[in-house]
N, C-alpha and C. Protein backbone atom coordinates (compact mmCIF):
# COMPACT_ATOMS: atom_id res chain seq x y z
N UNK A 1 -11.44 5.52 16.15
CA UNK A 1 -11.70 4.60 15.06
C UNK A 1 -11.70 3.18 15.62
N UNK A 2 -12.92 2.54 14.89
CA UNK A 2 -12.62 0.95 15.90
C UNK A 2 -11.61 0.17 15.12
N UNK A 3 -11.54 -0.47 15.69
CA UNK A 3 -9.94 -1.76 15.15
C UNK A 3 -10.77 -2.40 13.81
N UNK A 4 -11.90 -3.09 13.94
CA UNK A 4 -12.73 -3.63 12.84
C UNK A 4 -12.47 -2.66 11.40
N UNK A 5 -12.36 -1.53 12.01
CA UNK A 5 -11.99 -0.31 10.69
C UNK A 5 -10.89 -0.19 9.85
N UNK A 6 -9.90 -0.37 11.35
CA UNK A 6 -8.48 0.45 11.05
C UNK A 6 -8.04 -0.68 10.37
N UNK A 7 -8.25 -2.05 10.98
CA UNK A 7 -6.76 -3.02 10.32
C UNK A 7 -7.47 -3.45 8.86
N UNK A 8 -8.65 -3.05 8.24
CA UNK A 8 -8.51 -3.21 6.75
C UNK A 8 -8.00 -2.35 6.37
N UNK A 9 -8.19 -1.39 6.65
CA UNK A 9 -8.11 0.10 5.82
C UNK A 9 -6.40 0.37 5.98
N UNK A 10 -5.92 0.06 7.33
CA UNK A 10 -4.33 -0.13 7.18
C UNK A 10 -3.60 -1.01 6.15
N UNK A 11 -4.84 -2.20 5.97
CA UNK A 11 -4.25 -3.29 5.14
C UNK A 11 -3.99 -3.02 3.97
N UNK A 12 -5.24 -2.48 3.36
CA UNK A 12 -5.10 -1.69 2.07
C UNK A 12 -4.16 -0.49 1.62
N UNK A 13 -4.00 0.13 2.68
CA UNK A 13 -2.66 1.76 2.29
C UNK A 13 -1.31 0.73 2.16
N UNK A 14 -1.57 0.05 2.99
CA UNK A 14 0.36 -0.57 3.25
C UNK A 14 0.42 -1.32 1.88
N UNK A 15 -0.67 -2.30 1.77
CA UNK A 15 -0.69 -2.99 -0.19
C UNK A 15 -0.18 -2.34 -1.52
N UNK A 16 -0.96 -1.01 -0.47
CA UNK A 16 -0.86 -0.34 -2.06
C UNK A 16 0.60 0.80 -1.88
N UNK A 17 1.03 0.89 -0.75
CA UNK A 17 2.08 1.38 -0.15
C UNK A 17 3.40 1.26 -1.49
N UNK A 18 3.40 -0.40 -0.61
CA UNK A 18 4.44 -1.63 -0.99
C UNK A 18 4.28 -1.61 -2.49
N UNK A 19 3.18 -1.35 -3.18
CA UNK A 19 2.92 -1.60 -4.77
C UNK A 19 3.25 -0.84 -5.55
N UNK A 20 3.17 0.47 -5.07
CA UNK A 20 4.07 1.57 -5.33
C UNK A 20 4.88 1.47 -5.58
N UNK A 21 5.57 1.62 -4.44
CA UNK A 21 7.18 1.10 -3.97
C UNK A 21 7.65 0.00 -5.10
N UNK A 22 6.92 -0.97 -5.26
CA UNK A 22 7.61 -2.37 -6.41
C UNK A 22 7.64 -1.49 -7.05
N UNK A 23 6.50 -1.10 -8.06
CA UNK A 23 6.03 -1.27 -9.19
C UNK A 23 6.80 0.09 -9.64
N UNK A 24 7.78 1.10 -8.81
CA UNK A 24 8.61 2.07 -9.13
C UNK A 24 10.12 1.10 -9.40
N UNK A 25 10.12 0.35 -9.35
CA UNK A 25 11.21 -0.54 -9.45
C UNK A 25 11.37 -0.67 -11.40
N UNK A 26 12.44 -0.72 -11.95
CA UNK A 26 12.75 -0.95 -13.22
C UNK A 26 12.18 -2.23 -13.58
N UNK A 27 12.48 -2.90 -12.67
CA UNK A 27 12.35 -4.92 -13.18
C UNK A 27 10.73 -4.96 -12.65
N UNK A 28 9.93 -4.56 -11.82
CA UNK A 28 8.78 -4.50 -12.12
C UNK A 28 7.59 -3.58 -12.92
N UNK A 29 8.42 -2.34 -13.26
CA UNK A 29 7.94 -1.61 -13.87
C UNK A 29 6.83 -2.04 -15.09
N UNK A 30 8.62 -3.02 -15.95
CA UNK A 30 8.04 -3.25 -17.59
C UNK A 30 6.84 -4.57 -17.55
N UNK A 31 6.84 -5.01 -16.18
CA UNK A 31 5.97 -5.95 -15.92
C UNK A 31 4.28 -5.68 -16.21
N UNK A 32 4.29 -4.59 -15.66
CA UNK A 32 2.73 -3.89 -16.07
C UNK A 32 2.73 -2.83 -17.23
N UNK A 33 3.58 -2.09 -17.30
CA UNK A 33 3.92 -0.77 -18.55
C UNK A 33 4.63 -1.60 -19.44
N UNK A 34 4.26 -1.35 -21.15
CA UNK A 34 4.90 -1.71 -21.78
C UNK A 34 6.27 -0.68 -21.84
N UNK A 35 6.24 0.90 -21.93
CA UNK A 35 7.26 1.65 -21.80
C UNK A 35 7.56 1.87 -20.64
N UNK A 36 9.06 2.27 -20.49
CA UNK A 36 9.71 2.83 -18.93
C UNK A 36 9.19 3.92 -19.26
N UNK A 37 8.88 4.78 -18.13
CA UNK A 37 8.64 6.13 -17.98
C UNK A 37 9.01 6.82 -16.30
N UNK A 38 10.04 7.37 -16.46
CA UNK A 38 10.96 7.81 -15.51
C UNK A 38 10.19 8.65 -14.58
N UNK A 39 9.11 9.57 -15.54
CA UNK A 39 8.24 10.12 -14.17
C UNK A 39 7.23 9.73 -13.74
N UNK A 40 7.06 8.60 -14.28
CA UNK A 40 5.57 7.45 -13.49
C UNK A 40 6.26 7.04 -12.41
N UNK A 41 7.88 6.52 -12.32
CA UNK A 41 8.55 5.49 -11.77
C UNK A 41 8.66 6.54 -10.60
N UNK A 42 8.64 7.60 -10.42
CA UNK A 42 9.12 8.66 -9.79
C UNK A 42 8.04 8.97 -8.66
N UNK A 43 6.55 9.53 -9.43
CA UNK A 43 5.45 9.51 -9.22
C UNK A 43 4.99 8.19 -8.23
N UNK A 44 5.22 6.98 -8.86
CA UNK A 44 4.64 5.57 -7.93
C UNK A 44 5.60 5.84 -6.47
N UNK A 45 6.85 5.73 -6.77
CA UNK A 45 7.55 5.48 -5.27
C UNK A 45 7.47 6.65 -4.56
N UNK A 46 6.75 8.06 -5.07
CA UNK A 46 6.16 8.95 -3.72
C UNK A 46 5.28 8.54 -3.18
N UNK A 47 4.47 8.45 -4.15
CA UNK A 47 2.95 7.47 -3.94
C UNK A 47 2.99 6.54 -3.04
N UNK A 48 4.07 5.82 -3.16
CA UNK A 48 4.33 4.22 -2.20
C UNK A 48 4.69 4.85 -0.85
N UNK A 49 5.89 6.08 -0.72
CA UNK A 49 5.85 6.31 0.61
C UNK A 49 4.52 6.97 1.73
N UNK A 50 4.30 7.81 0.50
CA UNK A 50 3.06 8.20 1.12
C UNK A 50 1.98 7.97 1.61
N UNK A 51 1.46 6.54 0.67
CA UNK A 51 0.65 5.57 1.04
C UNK A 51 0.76 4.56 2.59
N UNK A 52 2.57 4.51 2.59
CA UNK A 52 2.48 3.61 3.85
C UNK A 52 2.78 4.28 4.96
N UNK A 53 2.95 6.05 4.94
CA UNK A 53 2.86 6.97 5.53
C UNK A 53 1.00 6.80 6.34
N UNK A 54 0.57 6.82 5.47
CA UNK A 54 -1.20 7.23 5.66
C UNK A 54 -1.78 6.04 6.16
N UNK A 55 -0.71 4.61 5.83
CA UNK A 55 -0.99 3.98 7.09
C UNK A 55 -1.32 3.26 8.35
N UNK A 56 0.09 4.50 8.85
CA UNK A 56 -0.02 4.43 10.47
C UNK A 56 -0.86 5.49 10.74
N UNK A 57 -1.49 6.18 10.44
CA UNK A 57 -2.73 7.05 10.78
C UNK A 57 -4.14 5.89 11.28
N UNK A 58 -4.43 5.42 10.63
CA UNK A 58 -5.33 4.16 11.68
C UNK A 58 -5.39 3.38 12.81
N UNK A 59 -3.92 3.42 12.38
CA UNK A 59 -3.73 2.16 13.82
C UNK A 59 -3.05 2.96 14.69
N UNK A 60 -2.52 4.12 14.71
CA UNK A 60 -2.54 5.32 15.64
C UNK A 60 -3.81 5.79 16.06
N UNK A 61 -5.18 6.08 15.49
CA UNK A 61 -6.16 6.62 16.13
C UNK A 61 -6.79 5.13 17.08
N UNK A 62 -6.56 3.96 16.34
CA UNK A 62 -7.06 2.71 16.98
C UNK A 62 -6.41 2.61 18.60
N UNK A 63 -5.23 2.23 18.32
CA UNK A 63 -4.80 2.16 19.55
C UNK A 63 -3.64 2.41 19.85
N UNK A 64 -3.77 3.85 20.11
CA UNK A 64 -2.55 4.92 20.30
C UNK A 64 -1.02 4.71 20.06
N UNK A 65 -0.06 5.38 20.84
CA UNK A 65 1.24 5.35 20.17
C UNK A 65 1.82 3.87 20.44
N UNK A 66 2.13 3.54 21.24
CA UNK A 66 2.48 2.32 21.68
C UNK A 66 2.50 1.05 21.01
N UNK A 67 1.12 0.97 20.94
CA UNK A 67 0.35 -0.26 20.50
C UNK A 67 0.41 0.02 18.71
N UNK A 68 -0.25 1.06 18.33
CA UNK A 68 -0.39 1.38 16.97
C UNK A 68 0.90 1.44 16.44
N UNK A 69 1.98 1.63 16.60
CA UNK A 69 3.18 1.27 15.67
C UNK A 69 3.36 0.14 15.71
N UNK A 70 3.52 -1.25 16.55
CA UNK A 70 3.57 -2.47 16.56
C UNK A 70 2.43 -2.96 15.25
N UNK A 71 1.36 -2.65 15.72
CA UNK A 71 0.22 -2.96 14.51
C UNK A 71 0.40 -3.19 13.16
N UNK A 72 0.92 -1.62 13.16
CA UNK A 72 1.52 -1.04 11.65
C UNK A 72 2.46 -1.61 11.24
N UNK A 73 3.31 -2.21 11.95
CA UNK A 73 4.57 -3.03 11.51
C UNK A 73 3.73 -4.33 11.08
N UNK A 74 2.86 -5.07 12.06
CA UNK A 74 2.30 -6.50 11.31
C UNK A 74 1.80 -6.16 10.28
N UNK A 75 0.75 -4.86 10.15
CA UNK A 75 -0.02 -4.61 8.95
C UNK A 75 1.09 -4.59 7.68
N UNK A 76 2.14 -3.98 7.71
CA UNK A 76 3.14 -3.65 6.92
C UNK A 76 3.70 -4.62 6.19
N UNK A 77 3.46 -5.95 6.51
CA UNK A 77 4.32 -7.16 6.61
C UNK A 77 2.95 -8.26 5.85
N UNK A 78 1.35 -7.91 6.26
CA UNK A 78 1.11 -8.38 5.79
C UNK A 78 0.73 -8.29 4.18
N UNK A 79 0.54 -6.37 4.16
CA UNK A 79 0.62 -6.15 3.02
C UNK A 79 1.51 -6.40 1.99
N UNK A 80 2.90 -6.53 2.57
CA UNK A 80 4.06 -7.02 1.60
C UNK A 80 4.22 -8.27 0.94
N UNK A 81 3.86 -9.54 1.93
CA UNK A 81 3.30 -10.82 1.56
C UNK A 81 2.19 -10.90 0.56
N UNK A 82 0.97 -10.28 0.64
CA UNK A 82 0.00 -10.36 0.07
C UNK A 82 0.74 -9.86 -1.50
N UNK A 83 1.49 -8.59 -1.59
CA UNK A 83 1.92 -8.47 -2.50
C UNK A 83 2.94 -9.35 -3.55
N UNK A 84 3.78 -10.21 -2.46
CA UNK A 84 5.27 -10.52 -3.00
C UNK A 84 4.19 -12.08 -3.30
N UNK A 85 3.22 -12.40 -2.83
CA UNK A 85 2.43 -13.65 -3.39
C UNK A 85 2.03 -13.39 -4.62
N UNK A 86 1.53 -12.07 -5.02
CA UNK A 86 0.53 -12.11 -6.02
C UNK A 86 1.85 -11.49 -7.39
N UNK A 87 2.55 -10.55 -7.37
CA UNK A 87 3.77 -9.98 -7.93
C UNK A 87 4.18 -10.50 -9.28
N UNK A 88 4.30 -12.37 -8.70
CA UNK A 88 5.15 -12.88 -10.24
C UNK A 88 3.96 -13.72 -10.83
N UNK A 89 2.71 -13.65 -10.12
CA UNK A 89 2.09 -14.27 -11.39
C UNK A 89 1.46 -13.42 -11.75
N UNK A 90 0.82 -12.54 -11.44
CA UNK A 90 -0.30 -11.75 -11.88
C UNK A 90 0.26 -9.60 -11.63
N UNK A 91 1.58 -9.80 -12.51
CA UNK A 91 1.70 -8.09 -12.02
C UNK A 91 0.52 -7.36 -12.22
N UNK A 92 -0.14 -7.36 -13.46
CA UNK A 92 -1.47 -6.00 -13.60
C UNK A 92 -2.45 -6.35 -12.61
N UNK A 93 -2.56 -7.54 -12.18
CA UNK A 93 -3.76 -7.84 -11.23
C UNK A 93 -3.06 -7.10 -9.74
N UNK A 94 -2.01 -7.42 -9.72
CA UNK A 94 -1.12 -6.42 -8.14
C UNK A 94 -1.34 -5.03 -8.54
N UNK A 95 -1.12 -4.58 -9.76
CA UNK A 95 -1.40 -3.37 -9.54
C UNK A 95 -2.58 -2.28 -9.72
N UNK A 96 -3.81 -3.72 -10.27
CA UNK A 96 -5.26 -2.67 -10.21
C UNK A 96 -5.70 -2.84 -9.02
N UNK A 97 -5.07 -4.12 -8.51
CA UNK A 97 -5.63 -4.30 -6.77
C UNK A 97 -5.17 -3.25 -6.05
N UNK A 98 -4.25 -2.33 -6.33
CA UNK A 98 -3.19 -1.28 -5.54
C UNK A 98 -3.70 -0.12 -6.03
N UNK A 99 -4.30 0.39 -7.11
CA UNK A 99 -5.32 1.34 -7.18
C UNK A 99 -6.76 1.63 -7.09
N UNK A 100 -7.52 0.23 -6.73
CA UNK A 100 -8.78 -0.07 -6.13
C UNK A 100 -8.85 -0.08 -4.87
N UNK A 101 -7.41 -0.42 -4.04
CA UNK A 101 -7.42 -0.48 -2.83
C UNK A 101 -7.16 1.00 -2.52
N UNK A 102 -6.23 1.64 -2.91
CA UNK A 102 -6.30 3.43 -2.71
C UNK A 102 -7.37 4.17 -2.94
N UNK A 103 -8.08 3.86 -3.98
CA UNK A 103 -9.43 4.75 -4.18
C UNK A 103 -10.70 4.23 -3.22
N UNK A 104 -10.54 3.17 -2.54
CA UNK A 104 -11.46 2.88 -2.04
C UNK A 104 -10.66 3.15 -0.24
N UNK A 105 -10.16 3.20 -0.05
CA UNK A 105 -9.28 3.81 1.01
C UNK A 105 -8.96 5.12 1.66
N UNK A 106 -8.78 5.55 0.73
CA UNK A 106 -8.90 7.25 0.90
C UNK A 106 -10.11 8.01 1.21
N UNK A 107 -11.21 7.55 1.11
CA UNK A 107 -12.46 8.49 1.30
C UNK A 107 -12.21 8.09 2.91
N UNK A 108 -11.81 6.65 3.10
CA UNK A 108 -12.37 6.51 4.69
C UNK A 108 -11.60 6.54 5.78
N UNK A 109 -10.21 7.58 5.24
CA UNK A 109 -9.65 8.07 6.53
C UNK A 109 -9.22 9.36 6.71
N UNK A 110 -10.64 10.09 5.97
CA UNK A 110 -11.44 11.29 6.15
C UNK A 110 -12.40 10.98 7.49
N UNK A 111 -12.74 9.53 7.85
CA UNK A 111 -13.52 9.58 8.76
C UNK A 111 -12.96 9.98 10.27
């Protein structure tokens, strides 16, 4: 996979990783849901691990073990920023960006 590939497509899993991950949080929950719902909250933070599980799968095929976990850590960091910027003003906008970025993500690391 070329790097031009991997570090969006990393950028996007870790966004939507991390968005998960918040947005399973109680205090960000009611931010986007008007009701709590214990198995959405449940559902998102698998979702969130799994998402930032899927990745280090890019920047592992980019540039192998070594190098590709370092990557994944910047990628990781930038996705969290991008998130913790956008979070308190705009939660529903963090979190359609975090399911536009997964659906558009997932087809392409089938490639």
């Amino acid at each position: 996979m070329l790097p031009v590939v991997a570090i969006p497509l990393a950028l996007a899993l870790s966004y939507a990783g991390m968005a998960g991950l918040c947005l399973g949080m109680d205090r960000h929950h009611v931010q986007v849901w008007p009701r709590k719902s214990r198995a959405r909250q449940r559902l998102l933070r698998l979702a969130g691990w799994l998402l930032l599980a899927a990745a280090l799968w890019p920047c592992l095929r980019a540039w192998g073990g070594a190098v590709g976990t370092v990557v994944w850590c910047g990628v990781l960091t930038a996705g969290a920023l991008a998130l913790v910027l956008l979070l308190p003003y705009r939660p529903r906008l963090a979190a359609w960006l975090a399911a536009f970025s997964t659906l558009g993500a997932l087809p392409l690391l089938a490639l």
